[in-house]
Protein backbone atom coordinates (compact mmCIF):
# COMPACT_ATOMS: atom_id res chain seq x y z
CA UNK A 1 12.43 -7.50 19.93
CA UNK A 2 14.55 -7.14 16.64
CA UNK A 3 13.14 -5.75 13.63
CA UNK A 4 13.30 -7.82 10.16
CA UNK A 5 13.32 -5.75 7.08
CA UNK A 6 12.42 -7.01 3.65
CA UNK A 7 14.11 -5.71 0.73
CA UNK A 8 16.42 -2.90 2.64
CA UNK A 9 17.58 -0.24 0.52
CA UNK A 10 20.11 2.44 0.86
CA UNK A 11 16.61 4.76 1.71
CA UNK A 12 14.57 2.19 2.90
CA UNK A 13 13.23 -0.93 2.87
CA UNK A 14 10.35 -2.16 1.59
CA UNK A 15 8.57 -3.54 4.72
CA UNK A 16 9.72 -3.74 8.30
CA UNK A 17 8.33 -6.51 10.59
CA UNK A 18 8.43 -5.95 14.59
CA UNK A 19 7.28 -9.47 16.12
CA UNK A 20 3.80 -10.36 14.22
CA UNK A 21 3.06 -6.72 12.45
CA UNK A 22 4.71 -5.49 9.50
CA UNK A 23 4.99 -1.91 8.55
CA UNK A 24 4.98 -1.57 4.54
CA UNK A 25 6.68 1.44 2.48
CA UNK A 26 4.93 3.52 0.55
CA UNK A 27 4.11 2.14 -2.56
CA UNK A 28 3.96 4.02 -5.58
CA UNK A 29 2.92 4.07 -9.17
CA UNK A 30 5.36 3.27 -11.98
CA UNK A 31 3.68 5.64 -14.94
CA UNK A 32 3.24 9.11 -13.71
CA UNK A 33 1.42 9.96 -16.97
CA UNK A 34 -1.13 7.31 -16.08
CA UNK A 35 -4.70 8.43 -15.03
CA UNK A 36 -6.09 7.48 -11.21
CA UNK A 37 -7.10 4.54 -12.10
CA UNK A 38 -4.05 2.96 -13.68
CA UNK A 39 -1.56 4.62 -11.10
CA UNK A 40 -4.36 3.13 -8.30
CA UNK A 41 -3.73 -0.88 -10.19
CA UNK A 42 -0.32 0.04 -10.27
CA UNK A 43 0.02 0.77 -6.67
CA UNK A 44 -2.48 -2.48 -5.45
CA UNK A 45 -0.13 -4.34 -7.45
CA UNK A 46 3.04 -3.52 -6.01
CA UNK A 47 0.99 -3.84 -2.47
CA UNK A 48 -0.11 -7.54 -3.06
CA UNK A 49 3.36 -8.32 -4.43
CA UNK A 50 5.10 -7.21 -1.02
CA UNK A 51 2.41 -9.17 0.98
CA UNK A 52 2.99 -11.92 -0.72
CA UNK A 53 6.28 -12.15 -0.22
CA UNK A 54 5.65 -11.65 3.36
CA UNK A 55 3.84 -14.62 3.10
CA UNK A 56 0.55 -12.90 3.96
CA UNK A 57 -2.39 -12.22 2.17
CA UNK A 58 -4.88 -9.36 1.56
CA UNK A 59 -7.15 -10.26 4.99
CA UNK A 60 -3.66 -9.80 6.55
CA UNK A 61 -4.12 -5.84 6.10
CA UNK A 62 -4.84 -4.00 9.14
CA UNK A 63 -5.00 -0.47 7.98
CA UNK A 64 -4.09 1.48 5.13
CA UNK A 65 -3.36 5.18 4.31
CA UNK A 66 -4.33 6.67 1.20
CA UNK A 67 -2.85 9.31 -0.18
CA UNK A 68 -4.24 11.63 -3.11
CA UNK A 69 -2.07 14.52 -4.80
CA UNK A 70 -5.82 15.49 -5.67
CA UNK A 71 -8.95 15.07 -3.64
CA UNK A 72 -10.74 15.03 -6.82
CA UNK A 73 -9.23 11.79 -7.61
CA UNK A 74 -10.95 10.01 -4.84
CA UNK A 75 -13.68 8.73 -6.77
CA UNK A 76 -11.29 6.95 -9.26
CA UNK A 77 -9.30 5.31 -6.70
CA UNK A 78 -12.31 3.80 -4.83
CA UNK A 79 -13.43 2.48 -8.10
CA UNK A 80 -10.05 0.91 -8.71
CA UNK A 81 -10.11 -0.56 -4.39
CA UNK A 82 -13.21 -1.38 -4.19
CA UNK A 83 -12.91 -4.26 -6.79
CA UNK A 84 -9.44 -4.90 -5.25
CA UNK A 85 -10.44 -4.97 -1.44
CA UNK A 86 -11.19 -8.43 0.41
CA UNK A 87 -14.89 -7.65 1.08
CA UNK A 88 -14.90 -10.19 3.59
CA UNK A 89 -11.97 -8.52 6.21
CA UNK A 90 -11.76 -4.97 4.42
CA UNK A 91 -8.76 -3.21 6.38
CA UNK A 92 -9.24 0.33 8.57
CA UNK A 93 -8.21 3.09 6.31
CA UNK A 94 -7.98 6.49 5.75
CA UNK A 95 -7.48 8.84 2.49
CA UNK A 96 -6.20 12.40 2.41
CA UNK A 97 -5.16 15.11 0.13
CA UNK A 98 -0.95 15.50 0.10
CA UNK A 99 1.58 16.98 -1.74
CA UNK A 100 3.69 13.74 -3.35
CA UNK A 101 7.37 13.32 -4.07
CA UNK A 102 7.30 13.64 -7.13
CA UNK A 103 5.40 15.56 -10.43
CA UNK A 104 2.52 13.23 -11.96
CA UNK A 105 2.30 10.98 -9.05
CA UNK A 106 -1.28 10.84 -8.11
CA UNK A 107 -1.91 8.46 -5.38
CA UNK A 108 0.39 6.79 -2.17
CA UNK A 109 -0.10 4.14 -0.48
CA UNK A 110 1.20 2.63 3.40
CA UNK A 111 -0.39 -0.55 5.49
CA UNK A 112 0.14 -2.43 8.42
CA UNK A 113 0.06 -6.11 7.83
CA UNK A 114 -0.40 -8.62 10.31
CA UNK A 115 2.09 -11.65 9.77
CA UNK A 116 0.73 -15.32 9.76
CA UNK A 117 2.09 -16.98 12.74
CA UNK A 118 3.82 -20.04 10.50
CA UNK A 119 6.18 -16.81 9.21
């Protein structure tokens, strides 16, 4: 079965589809001064963008992982997802504490997207 990429980079690309299922990057936050909360927008908003232009939408998600430079943080990203998440088909996730790539980066995140067939 042969892979489609979307977006491929020199490092990566920014989602990489295998028949119906697409595996997403890790998407991070822009400002690394920003607080949880912004850096958790900044993140959902790079998310929708890429399943959008998978031509999916947010009850697409399967699963998500959540990461946290700071376990103390998880309070302020829930705030930020749970006004973000599709209450209706909320995806399988799971959140842990993780050294990040980079100083000032707070939260990660990676999901599994199913594609709609008409893709």
């Amino acid at each position: 079965m042969p892979l489609k990429r979307l977006n491929p980079g020199p490092r990566m690309s920014q989602a990489v589809c295998i028949g119906d299922i697409a595996f997403l990057a890790g998407q991070v936050p822009d400002d690394l001064g920003a607080d949880i909360t912004e850096q958790t927008e900044q993140v959902l908003t790079k998310m929708d963008a890429v399943i959008k232009e998978l031509g999916a939408d947010k009850a697409d998600i399967a699963s998500v992982q959540v990461w946290l430079a700071d376990m103390a943080d998880f309070q302020g990203m829930n705030d930020v997802w749970d006004k973000w998440v599709d209450r209706h088909a909320p995806p399988a996730r799971a959140t842990g504490g993780v050294a990040l790539a980079r100083p000032g980066m707070r939260v990660e995140m990676i999901a599994v997207v199913a594609m709609p067939k008409s893709v």
